[in-house]
Protein backbone atom coordinates (compact mmCIF):
# COMPACT_ATOMS: atom_id res chain seq x y z
CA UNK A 1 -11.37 -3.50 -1.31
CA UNK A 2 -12.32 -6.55 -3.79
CA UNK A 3 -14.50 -4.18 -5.94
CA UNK A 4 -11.27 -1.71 -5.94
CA UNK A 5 -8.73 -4.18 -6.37
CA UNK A 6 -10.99 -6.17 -9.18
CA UNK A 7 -11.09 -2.41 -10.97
CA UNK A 8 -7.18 -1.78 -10.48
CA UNK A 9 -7.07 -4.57 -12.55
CA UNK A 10 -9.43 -4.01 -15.30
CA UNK A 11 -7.36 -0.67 -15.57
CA UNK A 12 -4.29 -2.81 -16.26
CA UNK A 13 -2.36 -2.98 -13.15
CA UNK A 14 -0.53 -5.97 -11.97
CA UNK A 15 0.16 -7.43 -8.62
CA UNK A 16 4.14 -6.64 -9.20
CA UNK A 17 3.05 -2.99 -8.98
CA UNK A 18 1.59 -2.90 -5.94
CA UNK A 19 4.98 -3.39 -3.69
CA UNK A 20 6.44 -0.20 -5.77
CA UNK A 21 3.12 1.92 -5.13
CA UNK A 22 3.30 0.26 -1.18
CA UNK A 23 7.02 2.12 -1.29
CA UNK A 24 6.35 5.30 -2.70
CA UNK A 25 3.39 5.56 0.04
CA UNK A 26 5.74 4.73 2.75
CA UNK A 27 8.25 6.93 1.64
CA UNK A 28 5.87 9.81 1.45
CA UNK A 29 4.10 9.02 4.76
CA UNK A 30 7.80 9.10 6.51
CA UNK A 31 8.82 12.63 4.67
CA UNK A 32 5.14 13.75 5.40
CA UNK A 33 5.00 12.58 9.17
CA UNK A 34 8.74 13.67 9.93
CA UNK A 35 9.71 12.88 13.41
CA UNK A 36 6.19 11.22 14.08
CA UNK A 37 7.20 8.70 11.91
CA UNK A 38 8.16 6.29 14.43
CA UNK A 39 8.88 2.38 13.72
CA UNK A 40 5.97 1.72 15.16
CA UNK A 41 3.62 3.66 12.96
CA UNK A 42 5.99 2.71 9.77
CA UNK A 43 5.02 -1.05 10.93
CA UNK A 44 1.04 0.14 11.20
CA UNK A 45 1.42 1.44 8.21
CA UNK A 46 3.29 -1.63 6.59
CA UNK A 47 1.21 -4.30 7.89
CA UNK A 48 -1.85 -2.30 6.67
CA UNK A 49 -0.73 -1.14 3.05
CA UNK A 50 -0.16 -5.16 3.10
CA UNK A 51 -3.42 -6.51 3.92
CA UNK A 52 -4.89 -3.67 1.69
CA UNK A 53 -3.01 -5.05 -1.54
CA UNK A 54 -3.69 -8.47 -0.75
CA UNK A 55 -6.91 -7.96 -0.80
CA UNK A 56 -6.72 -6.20 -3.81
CA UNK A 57 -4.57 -8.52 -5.63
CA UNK A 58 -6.71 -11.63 -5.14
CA UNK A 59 -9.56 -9.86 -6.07
């Protein structure tokens, strides 16, 4: 995730456009997933899509 996160940012991306990308993938997940989409996989999902761009940003 450092190697990805380290090119994200040669590519220009910033760590303020991570929470908007973090959104759209929830949002898509929860249309995808429909009635599966239960709190607690939207707070899997969350808590992972967190740690993911954290990662990602420090790199």
């Amino acid at each position: 995730m450092k190697e990805l996160g380290k090119r994200h940012k040669g590519y220009g991306v910033t760590a303020d456009q991570y929470a908007p990308v973090g959104a759209a993938l929830l949002w898509t997940l929860e249309k995808g997933l429909g009635p599966d989409w239960t709190p607690e996989v939207q707070a899997a999902w969350t808590e992972t899509y967190t740690a993911l761009a954290g990662v990602m940003t420090t790199a």
